[in-house]
N, C-alpha and C. Protein backbone atom coordinates (compact mmCIF):
# COMPACT_ATOMS: atom_id res chain seq x y z
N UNK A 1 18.84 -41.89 -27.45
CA UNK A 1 17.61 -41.28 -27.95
C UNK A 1 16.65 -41.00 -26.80
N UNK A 2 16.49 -41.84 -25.81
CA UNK A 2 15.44 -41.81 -25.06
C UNK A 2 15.84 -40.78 -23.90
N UNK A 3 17.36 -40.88 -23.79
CA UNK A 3 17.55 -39.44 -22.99
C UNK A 3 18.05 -38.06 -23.25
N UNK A 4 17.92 -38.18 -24.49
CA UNK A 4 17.96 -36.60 -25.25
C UNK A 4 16.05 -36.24 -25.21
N UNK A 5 15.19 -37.61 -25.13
CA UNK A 5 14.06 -36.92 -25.52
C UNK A 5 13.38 -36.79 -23.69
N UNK A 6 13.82 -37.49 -22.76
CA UNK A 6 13.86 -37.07 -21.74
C UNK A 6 14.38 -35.66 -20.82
N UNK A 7 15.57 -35.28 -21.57
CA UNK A 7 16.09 -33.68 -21.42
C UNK A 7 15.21 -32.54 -22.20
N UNK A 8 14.71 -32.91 -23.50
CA UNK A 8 14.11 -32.27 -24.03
C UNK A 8 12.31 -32.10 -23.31
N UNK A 9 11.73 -33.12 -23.05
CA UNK A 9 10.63 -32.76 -22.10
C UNK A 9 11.05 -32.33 -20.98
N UNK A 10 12.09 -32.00 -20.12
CA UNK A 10 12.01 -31.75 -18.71
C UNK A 10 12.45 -30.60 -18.79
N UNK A 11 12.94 -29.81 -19.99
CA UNK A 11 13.15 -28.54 -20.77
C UNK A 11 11.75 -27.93 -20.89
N UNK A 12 11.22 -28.49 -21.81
CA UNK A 12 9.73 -27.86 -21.94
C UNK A 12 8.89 -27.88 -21.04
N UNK A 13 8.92 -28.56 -19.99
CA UNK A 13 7.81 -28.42 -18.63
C UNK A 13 8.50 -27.38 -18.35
N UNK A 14 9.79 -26.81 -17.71
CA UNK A 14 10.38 -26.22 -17.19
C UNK A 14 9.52 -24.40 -18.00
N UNK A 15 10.12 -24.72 -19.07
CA UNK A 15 9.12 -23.26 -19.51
C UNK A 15 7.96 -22.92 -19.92
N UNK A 16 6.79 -24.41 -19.25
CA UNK A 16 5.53 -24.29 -19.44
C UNK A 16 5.29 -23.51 -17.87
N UNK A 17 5.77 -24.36 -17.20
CA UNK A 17 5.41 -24.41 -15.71
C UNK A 17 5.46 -22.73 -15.36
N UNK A 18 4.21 -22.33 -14.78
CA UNK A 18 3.95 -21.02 -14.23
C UNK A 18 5.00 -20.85 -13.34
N UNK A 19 5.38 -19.43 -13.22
CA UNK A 19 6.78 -19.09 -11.90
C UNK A 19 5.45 -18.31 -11.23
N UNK A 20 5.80 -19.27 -9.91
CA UNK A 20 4.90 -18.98 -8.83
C UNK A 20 4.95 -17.19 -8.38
N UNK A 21 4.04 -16.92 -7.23
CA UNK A 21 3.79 -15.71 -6.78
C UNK A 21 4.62 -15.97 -5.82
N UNK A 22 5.87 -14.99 -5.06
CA UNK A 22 5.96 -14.98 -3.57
C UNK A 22 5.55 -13.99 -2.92
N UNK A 23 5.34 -14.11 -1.59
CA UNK A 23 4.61 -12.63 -0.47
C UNK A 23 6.13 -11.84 -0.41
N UNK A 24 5.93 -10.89 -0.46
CA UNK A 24 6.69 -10.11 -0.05
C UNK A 24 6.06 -8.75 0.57
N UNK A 25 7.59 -8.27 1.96
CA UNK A 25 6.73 -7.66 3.06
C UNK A 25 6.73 -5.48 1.85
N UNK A 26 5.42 -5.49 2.67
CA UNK A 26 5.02 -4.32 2.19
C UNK A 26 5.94 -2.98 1.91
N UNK A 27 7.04 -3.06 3.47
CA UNK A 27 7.89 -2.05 3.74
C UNK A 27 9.22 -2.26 2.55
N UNK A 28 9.07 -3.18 1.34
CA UNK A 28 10.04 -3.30 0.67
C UNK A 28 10.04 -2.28 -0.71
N UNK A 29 8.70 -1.95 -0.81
CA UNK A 29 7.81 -0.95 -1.39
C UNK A 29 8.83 0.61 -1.16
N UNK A 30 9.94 0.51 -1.01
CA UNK A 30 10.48 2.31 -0.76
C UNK A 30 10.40 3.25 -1.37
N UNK A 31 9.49 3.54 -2.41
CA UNK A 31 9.34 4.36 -3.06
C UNK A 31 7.65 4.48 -2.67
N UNK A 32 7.48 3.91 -2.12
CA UNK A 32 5.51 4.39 -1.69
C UNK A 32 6.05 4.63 -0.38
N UNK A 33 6.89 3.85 0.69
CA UNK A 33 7.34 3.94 1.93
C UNK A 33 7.80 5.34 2.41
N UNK A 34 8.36 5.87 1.19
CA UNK A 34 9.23 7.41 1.39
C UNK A 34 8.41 8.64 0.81
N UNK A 35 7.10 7.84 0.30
CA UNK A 35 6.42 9.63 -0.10
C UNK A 35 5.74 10.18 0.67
N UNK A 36 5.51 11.58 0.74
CA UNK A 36 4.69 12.86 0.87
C UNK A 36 3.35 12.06 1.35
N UNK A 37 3.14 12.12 2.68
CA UNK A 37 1.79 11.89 3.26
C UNK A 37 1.73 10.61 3.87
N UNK A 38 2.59 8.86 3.42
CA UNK A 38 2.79 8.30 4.00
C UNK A 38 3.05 7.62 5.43
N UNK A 39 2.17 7.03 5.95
CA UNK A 39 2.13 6.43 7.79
C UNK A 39 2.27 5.38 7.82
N UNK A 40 2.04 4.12 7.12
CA UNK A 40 2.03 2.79 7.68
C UNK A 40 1.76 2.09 6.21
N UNK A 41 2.34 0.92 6.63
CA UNK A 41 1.67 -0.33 5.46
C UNK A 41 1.60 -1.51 6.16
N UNK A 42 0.79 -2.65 5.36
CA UNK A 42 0.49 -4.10 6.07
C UNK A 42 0.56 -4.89 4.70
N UNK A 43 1.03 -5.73 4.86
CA UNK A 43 0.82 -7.12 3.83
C UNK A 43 2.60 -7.62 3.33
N UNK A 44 2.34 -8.14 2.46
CA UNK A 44 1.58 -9.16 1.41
C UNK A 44 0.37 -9.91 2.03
N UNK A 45 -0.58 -9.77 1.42
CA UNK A 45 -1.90 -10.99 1.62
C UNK A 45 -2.13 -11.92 0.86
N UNK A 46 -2.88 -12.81 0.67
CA UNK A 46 -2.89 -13.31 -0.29
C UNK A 46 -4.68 -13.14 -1.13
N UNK A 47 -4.68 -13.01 -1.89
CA UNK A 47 -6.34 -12.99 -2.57
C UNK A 47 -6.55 -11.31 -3.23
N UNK A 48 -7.55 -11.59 -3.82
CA UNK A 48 -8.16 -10.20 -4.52
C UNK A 48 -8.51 -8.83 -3.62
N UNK A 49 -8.46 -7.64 -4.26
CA UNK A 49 -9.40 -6.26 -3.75
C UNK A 49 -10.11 -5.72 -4.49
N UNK A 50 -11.18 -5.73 -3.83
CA UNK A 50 -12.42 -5.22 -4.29
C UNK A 50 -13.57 -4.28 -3.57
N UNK A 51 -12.80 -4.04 -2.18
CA UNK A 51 -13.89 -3.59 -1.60
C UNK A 51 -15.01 -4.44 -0.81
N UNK A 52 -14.33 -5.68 -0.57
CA UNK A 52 -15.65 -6.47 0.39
C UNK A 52 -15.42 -5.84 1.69
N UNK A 53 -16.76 -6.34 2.14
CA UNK A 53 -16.81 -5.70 3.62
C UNK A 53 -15.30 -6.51 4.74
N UNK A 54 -14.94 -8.34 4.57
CA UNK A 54 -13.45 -8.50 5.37
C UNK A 54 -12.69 -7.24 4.90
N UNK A 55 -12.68 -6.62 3.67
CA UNK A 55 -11.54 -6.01 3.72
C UNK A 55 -11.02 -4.62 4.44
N UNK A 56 -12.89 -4.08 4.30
CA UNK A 56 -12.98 -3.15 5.29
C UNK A 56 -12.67 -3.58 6.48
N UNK A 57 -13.60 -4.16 7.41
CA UNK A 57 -13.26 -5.13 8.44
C UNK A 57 -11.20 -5.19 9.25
N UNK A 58 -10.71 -5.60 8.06
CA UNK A 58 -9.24 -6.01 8.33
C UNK A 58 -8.52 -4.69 8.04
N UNK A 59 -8.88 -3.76 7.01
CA UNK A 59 -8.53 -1.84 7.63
C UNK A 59 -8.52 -1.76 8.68
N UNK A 60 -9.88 -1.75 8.75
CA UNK A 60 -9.98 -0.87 10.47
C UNK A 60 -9.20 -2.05 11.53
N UNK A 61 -9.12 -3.42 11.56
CA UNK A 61 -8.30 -3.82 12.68
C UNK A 61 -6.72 -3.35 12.30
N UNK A 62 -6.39 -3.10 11.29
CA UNK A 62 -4.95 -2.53 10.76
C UNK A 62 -4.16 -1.10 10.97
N UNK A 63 -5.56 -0.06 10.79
CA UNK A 63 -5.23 1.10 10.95
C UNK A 63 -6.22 1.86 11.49
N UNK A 64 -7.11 1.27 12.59
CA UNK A 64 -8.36 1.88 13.09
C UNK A 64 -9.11 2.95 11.95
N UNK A 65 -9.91 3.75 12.65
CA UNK A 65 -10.86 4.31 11.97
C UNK A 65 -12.26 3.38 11.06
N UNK A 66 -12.89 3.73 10.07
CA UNK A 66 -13.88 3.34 9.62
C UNK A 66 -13.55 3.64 8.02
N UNK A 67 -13.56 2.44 7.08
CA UNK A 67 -13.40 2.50 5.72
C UNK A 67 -13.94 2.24 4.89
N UNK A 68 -14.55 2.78 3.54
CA UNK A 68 -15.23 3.04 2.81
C UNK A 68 -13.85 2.63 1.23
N UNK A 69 -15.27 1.38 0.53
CA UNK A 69 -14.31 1.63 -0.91
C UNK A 69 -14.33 2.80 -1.92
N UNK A 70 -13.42 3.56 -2.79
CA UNK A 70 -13.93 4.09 -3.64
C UNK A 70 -13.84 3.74 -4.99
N UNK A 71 -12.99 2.78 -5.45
CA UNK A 71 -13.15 2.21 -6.56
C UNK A 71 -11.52 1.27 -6.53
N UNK A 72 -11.48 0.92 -7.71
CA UNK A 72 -9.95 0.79 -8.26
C UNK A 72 -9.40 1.34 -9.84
N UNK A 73 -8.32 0.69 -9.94
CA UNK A 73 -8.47 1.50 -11.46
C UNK A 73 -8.91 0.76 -12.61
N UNK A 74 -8.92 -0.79 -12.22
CA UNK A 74 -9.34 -1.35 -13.35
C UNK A 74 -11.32 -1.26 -13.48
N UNK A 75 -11.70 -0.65 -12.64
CA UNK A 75 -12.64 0.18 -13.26
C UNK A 75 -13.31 0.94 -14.52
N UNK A 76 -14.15 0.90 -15.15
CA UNK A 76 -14.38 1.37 -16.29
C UNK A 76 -14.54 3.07 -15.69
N UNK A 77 -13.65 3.73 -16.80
CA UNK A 77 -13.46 5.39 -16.38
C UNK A 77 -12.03 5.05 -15.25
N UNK A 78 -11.33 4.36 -15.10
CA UNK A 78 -10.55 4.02 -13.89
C UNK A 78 -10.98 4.46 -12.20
N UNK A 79 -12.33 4.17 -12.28
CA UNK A 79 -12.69 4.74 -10.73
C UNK A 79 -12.65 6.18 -10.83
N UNK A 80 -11.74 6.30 -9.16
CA UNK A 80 -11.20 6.81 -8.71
C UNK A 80 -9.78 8.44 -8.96
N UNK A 81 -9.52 6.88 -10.17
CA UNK A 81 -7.56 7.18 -10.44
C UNK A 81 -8.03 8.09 -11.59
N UNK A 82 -7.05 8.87 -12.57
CA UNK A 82 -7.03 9.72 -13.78
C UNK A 82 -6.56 8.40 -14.70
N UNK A 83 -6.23 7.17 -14.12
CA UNK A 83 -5.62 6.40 -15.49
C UNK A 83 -5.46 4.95 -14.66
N UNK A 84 -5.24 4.03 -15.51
CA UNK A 84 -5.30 2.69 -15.00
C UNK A 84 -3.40 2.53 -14.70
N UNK A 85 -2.88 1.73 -13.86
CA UNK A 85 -1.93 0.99 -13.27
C UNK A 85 -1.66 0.24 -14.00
N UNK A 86 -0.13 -0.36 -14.26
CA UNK A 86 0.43 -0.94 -15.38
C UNK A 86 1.78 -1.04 -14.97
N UNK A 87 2.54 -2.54 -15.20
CA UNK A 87 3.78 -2.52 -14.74
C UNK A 87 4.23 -2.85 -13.48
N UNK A 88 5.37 -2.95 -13.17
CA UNK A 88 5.79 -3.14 -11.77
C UNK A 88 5.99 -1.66 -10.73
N UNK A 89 5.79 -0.82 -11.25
CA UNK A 89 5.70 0.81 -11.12
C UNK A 89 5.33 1.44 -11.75
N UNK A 90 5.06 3.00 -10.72
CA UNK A 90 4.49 4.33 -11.64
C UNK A 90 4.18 5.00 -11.03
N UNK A 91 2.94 6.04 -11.64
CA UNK A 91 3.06 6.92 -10.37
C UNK A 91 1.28 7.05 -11.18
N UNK A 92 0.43 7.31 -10.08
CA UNK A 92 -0.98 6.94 -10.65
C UNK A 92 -1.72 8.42 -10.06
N UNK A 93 -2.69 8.91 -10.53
CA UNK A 93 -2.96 10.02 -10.10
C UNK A 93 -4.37 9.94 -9.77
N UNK A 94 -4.99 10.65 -8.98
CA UNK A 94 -6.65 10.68 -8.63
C UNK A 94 -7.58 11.43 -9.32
N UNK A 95 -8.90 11.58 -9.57
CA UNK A 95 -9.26 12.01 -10.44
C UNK A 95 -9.49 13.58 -9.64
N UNK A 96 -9.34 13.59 -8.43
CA UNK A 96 -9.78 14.72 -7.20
C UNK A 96 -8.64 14.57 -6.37
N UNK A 97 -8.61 15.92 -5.89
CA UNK A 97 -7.21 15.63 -4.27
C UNK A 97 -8.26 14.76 -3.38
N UNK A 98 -7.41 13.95 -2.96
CA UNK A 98 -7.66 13.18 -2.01
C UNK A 98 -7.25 13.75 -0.55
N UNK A 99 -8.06 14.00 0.63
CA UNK A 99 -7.99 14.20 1.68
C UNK A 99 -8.04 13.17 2.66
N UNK A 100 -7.53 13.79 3.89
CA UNK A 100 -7.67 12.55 5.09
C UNK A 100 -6.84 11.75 4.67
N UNK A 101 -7.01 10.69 5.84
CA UNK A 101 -6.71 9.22 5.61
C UNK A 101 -7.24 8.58 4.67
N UNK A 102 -6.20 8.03 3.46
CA UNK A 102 -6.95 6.69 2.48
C UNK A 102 -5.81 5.66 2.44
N UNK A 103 -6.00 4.78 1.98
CA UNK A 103 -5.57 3.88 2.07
C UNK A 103 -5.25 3.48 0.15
N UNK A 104 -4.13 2.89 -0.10
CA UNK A 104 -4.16 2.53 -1.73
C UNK A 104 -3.43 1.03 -1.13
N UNK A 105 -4.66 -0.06 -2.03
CA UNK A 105 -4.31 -1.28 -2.22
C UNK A 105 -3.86 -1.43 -3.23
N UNK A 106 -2.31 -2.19 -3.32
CA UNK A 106 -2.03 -2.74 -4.65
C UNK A 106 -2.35 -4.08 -4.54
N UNK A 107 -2.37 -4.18 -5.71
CA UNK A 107 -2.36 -6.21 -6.32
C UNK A 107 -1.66 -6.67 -7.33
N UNK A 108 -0.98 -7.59 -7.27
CA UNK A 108 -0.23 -7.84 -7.86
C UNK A 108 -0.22 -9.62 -7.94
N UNK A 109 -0.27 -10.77 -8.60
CA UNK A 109 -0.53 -12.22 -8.90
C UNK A 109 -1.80 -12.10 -7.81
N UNK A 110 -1.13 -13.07 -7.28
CA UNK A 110 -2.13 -13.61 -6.70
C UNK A 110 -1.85 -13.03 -4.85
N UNK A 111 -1.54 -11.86 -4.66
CA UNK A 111 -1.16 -10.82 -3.50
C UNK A 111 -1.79 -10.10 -3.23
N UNK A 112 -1.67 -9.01 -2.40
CA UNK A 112 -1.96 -7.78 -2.50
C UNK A 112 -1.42 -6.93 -0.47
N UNK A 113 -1.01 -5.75 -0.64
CA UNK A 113 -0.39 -4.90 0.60
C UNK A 113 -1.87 -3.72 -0.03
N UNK A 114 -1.57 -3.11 1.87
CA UNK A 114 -2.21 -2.02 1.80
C UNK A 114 -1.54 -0.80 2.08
N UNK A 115 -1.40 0.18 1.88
CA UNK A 115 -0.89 1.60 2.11
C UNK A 115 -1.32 2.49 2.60
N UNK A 116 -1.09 2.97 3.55
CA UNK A 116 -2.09 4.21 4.51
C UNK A 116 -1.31 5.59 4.42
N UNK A 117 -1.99 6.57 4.05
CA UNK A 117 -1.59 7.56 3.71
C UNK A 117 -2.57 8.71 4.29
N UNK A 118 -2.01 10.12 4.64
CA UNK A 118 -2.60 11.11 4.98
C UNK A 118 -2.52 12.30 4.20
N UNK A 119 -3.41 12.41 3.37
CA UNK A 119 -3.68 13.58 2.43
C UNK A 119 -3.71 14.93 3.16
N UNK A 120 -3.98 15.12 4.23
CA UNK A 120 -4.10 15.74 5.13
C UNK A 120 -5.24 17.25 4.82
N UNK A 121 -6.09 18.36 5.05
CA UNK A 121 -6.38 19.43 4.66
C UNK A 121 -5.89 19.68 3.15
N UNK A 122 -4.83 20.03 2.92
CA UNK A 122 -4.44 20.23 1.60
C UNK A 122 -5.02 18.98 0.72
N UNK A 123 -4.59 18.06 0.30
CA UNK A 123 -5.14 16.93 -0.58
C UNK A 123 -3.33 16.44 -0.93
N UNK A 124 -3.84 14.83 -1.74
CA UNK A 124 -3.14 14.94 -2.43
C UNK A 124 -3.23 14.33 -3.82
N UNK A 125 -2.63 14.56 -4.73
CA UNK A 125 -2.87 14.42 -6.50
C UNK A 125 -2.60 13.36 -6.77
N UNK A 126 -2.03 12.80 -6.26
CA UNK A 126 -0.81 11.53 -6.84
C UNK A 126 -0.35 10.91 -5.77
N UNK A 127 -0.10 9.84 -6.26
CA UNK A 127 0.80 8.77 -5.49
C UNK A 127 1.75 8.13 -6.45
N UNK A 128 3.29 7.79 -5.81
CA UNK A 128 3.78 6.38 -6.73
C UNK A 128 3.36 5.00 -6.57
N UNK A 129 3.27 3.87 -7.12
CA UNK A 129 2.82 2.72 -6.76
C UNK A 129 4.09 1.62 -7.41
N UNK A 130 4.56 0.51 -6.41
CA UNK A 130 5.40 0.07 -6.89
C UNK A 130 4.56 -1.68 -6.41
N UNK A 131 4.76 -2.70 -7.25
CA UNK A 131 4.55 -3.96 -6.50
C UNK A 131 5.89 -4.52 -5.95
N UNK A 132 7.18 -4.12 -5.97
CA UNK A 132 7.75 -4.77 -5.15
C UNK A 132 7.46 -5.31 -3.98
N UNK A 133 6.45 -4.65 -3.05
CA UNK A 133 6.05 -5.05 -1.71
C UNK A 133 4.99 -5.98 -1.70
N UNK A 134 4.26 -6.36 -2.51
CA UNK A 134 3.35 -6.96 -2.74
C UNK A 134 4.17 -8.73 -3.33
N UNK A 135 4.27 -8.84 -4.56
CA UNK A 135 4.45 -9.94 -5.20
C UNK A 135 6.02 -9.75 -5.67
N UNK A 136 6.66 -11.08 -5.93
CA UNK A 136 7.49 -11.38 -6.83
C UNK A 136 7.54 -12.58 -7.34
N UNK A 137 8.11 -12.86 -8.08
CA UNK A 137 8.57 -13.94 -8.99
C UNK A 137 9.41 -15.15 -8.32
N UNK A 138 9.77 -16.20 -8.83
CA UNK A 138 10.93 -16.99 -8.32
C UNK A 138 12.54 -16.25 -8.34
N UNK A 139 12.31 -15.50 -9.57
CA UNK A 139 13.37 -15.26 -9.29
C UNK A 139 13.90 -13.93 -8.86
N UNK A 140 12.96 -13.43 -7.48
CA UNK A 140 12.95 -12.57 -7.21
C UNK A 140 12.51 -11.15 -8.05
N UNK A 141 11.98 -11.03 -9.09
CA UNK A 141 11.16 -9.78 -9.90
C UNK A 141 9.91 -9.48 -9.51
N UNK A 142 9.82 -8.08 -9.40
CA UNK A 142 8.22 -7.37 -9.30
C UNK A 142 7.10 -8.30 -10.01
N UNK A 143 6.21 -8.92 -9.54
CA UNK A 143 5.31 -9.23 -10.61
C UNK A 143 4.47 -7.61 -11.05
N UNK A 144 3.60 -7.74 -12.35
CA UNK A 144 3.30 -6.55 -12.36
C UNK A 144 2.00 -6.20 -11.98
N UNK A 145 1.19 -5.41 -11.72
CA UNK A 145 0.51 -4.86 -10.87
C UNK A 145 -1.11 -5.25 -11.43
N UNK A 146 -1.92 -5.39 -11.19
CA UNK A 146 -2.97 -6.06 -11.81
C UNK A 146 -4.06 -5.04 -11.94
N UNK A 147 -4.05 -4.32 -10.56
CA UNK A 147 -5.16 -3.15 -10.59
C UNK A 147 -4.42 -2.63 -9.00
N UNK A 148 -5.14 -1.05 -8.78
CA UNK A 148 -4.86 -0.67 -7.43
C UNK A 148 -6.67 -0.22 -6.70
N UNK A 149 -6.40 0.14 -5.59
CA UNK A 149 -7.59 0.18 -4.88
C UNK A 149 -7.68 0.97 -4.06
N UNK A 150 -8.70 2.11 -4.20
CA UNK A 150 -8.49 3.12 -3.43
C UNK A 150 -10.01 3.20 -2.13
N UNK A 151 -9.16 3.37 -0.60
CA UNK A 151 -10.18 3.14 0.54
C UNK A 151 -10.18 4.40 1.32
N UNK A 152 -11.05 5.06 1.57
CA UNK A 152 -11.33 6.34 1.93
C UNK A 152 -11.92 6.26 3.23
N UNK A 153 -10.92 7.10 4.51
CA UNK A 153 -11.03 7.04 5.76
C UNK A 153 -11.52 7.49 6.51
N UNK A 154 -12.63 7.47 7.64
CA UNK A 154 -13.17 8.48 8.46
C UNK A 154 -12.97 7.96 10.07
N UNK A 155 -12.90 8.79 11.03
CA UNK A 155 -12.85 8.70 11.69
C UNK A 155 -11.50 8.91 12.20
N UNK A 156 -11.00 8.09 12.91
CA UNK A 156 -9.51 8.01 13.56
C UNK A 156 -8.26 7.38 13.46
N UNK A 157 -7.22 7.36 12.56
CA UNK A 157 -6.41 6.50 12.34
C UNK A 157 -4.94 6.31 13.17
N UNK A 158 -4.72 5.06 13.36
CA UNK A 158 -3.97 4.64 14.42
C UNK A 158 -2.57 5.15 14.13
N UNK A 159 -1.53 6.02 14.47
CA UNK A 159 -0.21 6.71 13.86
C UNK A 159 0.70 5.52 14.30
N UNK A 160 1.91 5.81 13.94
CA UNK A 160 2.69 5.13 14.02
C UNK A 160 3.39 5.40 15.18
N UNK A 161 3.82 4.10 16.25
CA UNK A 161 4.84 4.47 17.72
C UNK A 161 5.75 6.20 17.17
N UNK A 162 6.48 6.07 16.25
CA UNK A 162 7.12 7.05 16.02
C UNK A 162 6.52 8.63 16.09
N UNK A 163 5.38 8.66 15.47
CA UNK A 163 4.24 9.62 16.01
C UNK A 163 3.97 10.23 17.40
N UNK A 164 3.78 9.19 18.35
CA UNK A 164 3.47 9.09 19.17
C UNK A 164 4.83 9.70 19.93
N UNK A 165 5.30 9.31 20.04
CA UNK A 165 7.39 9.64 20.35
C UNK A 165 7.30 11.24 20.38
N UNK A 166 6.79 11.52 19.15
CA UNK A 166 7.40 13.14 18.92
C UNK A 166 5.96 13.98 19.23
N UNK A 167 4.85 13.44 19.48
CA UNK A 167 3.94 14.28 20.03
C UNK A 167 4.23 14.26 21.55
N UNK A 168 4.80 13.34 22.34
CA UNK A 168 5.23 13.45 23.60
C UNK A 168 6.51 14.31 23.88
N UNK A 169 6.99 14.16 22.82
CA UNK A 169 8.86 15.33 23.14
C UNK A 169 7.94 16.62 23.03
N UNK A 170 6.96 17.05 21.92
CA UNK A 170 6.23 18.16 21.81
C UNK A 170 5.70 18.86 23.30
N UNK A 171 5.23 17.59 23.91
CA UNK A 171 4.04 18.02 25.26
C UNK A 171 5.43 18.10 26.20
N UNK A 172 6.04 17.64 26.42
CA UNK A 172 7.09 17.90 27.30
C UNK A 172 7.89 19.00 27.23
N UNK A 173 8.12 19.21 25.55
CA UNK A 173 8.72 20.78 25.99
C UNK A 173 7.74 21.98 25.98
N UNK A 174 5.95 21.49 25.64
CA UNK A 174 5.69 22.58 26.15
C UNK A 174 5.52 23.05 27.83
N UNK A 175 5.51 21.53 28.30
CA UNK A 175 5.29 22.16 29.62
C UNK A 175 6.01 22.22 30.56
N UNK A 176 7.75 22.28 30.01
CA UNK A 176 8.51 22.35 30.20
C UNK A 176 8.32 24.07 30.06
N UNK A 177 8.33 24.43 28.98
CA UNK A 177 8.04 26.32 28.86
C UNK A 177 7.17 26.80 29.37
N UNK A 178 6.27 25.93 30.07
CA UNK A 178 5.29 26.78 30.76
C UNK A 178 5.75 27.13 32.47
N UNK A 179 5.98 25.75 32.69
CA UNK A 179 6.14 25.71 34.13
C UNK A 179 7.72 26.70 33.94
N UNK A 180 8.99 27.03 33.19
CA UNK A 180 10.13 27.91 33.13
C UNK A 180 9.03 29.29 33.38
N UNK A 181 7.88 29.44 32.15
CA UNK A 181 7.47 30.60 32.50
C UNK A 181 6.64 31.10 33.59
N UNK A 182 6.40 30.51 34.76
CA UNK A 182 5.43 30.53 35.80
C UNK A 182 6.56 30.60 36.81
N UNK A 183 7.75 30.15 36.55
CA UNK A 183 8.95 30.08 37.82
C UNK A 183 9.49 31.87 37.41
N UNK A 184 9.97 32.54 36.33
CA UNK A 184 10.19 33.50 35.89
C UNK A 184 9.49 34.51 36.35
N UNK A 185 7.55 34.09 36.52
CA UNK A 185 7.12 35.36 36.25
C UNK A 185 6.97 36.33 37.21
């Protein structure tokens, strides 16, 4: 008796007991990693977004430039977004094209990654948002997404080495064609 009722409580803690948050790295996110306008990500962190000034603060040491909040979606009117975030994915839209550099924070338990993106002249409408990169479960599952957070960029943002790579193959073959055309002329 006493150890059927011993299996039976260590049963029921088992499916009281919260399944913790784990960090997981941002770049696991491949479906925000691989879209249209995409440059860089940072996190899992741990704690809320809201727009405090550390968070600005830890932007700009992340991806230079100067950052500004513009809302999130759990916002009344959803901010920013055309609709609130829901799930372990989706695809969330802005209420305006978004230009420049912004940044979309997800959150997810008790997490959150940031996403740097370049809307560039044109804008852009949409984004996908996934928390894989952010949070999971014990047993490895998306937790689901709590709210997202949108940070709007000015100034100068830091590109990625890879950037940098192909603006130098650029300058080299132009002056590679210049100096061919000055030997020619």
């Amino acid at each position: 008796m006493k150890k059927s009722f011993a299996l039976a409580a260590a049963a029921l803690a088992l499916i009281a007991a919260p399944i913790q948050a784990h960090a997981q790295a941002c770049t696991a996110a491949t479906v925000m990693t691989s879209s249209p306008g995409y440059l860089n990500c940072a996190g899992s962190f741990g704690g809320n977004i809201n727009g405090s000034s550390s968070e600005l603060t830890t932007l700009t040491s992340l991806f230079g430039g100067t950052w500004t909040w513009a809302g999130q979606t759990g916002d009344g009117g959803f901010g920013p977004f055309a609709a609130n975030a829901t799930g372990t994915s989706g695809t969330v839209a802005f209420d305006n094209l978004v230009t420049g550099p912004f940044v979309i924070g997800v959150k997810a338990a008790d997490r959150h990654s940031f996403y740097l993106f370049d809307g560039g002249i044109a804008g852009i409408l949409s984004v996908p948002y996934e928390s894989i990169g952010t949070s999971t479960n014990a047993k490895g599952l998306a937790q689901d997404v709590s709210h997202l957070g949108l940070y709007r960029g000015a100034g100068t943002v830091v590109p990625e080495p890879s950037t940098y790579a192909l603006m130098g193959t650029g300058l080299m073959g132009l002056a590679g064609l210049a100096r061919r055309r000055r030997t020619h002329a």
